[in-house]
C-alpha atoms as a PDB file:
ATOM      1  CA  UNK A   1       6.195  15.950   1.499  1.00  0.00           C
ATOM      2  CA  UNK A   2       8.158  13.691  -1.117  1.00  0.00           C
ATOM      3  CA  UNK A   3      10.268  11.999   1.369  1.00  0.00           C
ATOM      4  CA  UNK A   4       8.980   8.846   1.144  1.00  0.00           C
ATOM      5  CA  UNK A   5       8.960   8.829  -2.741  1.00  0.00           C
ATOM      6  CA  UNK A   6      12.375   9.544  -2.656  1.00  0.00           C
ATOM      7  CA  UNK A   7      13.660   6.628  -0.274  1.00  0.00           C
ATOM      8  CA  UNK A   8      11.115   4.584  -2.801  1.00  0.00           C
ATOM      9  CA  UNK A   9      13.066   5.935  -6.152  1.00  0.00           C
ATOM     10  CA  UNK A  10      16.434   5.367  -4.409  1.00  0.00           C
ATOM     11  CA  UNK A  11      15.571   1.773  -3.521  1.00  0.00           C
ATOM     12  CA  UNK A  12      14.004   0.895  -7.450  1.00  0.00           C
ATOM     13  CA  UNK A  13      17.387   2.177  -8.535  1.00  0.00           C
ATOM     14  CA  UNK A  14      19.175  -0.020  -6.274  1.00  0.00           C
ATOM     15  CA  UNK A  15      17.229  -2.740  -7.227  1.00  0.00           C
ATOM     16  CA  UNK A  16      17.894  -2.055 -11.196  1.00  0.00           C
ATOM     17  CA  UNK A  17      21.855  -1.824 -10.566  1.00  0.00           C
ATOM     18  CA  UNK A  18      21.510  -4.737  -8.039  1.00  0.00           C
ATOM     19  CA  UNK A  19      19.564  -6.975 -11.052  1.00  0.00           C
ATOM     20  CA  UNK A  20      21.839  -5.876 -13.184  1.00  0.00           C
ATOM     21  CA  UNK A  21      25.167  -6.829 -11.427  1.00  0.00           C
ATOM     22  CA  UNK A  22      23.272 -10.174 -11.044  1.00  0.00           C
ATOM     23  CA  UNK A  23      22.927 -10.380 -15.187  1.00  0.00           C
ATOM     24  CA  UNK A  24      26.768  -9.422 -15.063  1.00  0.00           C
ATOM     25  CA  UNK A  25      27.713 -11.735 -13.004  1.00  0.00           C
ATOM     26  CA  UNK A  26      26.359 -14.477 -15.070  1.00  0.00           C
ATOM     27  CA  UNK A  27      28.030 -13.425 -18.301  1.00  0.00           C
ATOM     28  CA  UNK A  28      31.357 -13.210 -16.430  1.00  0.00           C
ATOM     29  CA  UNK A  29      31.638 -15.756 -13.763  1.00  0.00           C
ATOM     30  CA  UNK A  30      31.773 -19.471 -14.571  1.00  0.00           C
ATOM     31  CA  UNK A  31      30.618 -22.876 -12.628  1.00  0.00           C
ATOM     32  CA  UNK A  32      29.230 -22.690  -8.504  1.00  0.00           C
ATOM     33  CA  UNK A  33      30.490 -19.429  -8.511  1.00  0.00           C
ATOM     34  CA  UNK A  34      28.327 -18.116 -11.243  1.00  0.00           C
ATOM     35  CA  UNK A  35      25.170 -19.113  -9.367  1.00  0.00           C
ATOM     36  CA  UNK A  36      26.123 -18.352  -6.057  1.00  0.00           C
ATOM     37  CA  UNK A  37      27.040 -14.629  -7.086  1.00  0.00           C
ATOM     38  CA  UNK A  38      24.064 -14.548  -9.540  1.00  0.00           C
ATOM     39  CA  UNK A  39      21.683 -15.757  -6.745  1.00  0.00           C
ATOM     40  CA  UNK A  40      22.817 -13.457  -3.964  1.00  0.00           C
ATOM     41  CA  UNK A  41      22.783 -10.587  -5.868  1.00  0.00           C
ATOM     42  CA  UNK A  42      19.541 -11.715  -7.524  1.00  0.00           C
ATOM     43  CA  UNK A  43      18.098 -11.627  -3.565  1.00  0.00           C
ATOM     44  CA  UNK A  44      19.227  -8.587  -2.735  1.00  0.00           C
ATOM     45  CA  UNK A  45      17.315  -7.145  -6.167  1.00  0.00           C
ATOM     46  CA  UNK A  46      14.400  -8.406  -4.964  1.00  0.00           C
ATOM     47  CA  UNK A  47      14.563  -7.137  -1.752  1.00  0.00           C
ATOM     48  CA  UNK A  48      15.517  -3.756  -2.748  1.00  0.00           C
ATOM     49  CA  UNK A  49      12.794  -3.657  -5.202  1.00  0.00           C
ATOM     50  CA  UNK A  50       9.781  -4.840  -2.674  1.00  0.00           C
ATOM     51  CA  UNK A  51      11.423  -2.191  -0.396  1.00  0.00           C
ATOM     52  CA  UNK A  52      11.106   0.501  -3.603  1.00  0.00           C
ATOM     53  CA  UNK A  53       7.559  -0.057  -4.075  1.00  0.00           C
ATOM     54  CA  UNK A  54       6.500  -0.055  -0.522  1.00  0.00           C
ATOM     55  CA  UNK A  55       7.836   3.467   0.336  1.00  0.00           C
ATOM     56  CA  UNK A  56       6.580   4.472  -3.150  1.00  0.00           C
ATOM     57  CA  UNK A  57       2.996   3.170  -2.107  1.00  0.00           C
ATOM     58  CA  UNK A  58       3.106   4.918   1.064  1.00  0.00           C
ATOM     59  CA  UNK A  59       4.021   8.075  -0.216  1.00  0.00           C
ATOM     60  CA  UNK A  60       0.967   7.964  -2.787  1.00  0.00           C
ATOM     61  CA  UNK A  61      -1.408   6.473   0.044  1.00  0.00           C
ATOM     62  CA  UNK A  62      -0.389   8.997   2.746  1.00  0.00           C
ATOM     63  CA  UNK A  63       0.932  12.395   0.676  1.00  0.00           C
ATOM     64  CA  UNK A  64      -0.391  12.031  -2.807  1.00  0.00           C
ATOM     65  CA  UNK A  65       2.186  11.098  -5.747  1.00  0.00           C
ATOM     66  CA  UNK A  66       5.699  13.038  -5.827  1.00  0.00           C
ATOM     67  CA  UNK A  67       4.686  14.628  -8.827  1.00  0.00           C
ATOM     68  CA  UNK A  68       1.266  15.906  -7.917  1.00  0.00           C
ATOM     69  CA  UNK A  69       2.516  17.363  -4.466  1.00  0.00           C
ATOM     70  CA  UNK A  70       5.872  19.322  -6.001  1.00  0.00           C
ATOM     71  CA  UNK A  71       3.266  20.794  -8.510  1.00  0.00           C
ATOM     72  CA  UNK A  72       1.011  22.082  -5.913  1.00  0.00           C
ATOM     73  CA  UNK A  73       3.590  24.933  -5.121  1.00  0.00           C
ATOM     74  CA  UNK A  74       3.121  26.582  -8.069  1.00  0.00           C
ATOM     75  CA  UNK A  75      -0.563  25.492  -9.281  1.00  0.00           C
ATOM     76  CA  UNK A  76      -2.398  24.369  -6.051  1.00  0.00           C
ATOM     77  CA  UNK A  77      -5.510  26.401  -4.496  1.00  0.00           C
ATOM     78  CA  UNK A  78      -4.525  28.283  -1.665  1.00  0.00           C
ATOM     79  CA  UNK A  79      -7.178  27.935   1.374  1.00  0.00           C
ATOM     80  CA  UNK A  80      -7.129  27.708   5.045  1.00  0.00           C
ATOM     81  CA  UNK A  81      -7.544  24.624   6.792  1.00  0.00           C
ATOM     82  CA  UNK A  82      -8.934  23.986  10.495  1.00  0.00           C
ATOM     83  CA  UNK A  83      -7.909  21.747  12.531  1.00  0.00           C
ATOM     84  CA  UNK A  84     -10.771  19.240  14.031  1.00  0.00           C
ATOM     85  CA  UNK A  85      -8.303  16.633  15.568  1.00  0.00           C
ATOM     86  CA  UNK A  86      -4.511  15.586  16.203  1.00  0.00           C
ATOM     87  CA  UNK A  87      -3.775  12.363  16.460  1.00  0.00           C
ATOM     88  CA  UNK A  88      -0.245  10.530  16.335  1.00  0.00           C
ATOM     89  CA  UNK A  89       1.540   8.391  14.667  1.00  0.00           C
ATOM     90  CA  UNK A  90       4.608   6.646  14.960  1.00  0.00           C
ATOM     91  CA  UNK A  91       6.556   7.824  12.008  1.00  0.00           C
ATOM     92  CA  UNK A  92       8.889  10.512  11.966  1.00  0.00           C
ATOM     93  CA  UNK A  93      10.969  11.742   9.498  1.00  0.00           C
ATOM     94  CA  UNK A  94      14.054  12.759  11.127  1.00  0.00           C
ATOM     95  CA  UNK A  95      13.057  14.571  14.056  1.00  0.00           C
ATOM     96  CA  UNK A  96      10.099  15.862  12.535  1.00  0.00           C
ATOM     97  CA  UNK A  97       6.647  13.822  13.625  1.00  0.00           C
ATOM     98  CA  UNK A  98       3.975  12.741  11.133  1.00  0.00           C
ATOM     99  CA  UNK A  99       0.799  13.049  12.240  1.00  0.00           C
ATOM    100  CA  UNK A 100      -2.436  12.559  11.181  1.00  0.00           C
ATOM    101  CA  UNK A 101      -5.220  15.313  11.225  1.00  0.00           C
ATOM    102  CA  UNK A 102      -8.665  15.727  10.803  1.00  0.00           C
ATOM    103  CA  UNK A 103      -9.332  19.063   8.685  1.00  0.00           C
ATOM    104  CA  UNK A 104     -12.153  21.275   7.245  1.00  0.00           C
ATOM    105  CA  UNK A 105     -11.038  22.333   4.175  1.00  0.00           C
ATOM    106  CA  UNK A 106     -13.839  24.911   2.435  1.00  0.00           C
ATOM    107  CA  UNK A 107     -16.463  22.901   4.474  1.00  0.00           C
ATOM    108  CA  UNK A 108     -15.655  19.558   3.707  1.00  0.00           C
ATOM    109  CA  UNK A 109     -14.024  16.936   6.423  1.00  0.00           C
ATOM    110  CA  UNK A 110     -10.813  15.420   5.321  1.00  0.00           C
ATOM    111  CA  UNK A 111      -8.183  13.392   7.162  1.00  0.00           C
ATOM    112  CA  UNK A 112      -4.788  14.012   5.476  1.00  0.00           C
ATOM    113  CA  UNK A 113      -0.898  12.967   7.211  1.00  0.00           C
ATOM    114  CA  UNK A 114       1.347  15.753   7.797  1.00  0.00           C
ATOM    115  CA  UNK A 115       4.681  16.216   8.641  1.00  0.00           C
ATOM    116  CA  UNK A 116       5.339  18.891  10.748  1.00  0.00           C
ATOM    117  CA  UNK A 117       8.933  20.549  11.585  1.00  0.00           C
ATOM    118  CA  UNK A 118       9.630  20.266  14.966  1.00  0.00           C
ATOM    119  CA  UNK A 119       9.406  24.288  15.293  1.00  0.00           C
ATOM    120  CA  UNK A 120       5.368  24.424  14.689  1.00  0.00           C
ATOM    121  CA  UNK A 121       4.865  21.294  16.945  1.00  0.00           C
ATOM    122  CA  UNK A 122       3.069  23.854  19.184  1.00  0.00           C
ATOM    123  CA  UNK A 123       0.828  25.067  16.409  1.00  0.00           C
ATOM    124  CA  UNK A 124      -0.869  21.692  15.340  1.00  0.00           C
ATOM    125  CA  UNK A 125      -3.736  21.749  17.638  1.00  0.00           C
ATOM    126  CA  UNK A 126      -7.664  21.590  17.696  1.00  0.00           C
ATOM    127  CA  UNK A 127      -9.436  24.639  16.238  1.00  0.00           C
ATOM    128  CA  UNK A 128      -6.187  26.732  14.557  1.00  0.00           C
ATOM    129  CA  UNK A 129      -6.481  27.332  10.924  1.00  0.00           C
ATOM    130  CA  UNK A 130      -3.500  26.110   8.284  1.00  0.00           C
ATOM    131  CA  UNK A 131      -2.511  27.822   5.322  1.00  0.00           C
ATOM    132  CA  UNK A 132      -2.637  24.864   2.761  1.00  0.00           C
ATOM    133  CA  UNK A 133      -2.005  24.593  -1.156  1.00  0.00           C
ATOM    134  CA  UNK A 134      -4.677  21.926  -2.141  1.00  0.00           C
ATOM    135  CA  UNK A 135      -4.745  20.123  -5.604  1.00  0.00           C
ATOM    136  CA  UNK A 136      -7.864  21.645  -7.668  1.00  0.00           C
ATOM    137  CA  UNK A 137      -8.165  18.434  -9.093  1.00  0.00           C
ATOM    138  CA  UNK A 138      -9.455  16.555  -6.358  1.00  0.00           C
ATOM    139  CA  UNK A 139      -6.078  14.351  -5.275  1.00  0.00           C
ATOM    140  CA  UNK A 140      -4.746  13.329  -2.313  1.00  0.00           C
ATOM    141  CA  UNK A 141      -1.668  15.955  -2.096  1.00  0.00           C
ATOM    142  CA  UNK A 142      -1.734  18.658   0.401  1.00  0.00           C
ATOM    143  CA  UNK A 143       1.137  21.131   1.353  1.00  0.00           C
ATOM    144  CA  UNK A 144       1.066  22.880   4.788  1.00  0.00           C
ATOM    145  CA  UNK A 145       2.341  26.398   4.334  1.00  0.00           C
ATOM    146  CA  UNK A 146       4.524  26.652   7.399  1.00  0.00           C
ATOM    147  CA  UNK A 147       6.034  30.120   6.420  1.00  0.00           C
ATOM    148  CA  UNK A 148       2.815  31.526   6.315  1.00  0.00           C
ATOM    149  CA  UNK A 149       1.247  30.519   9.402  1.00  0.00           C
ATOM    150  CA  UNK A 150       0.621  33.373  11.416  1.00  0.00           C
END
């Protein structure tokens, strides 16, 4: 799940081109309309940017960072996971819900969000076991292996 990490990256970039047409803008315009131009487009950098680093938090507080999750494909520790509890949230991403369950990963009780495609909606439910890529090293990233789920 690196959807939220995304939207965060595209914002910072924003931001940077945003700032940057604000620097422009004071080289090349002259008097009140050097400010006002500067100034707007100074706001709208900021704003972009405190939008960047709140979807960039989210993704690491929720999902884990981009990087560790897109790594667990090919290096994560494949296990089963069972689910304890379900309980909703009010994100979505798309039509796809994120909720937020309460697993028993290899005997230990975790809470992790999960975003689940609106064709396994069914399958997220108290007692049924997940096939899940964990990070061996102890992180916050977890990958649901839909394909797999049997």
């Amino acid at each position: 799940m690196v959807t939220f990490g995304r939207l965060g990256r595209a914002f910072l970039v924003a931001a940077g081109v945003a700032a940057a047409a604000a620097v422009l803008a004071l080289v090349v315009f002259h008097g009140g309309a050097q400010a006002v131009v500067a100034g707007v487009l100074g706001l709208i950098a900021l704003v972009l940017f405190v939008q960047g680093v709140v979807w960039t938090v989210l993704q690491n507080r929720l999902f884990g960072s981009v990087a560790r999750v897109r790594a667990l494909a090919e290096t994560g520790r494949q296990t089963t996971a069972t689910i304890v509890a379900v309980h909703s949230t009010s994100s979505r991403v798309g039509a796809e819900p994120i909720v937020r369950l309460d697993l028993l990963i290899d005997g230990q009780h975790v809470t992790r969000h999960v975003r689940v495609p609106f064709n396994y909606a069914a399958e997220v439910r108290v007692e049924k076991q997940l096939p899940v890529r964990i990070d061996p090293q102890g992180s916050r990233a977890m990958i649901v292996e839909w394909d797999r789920l049997g």
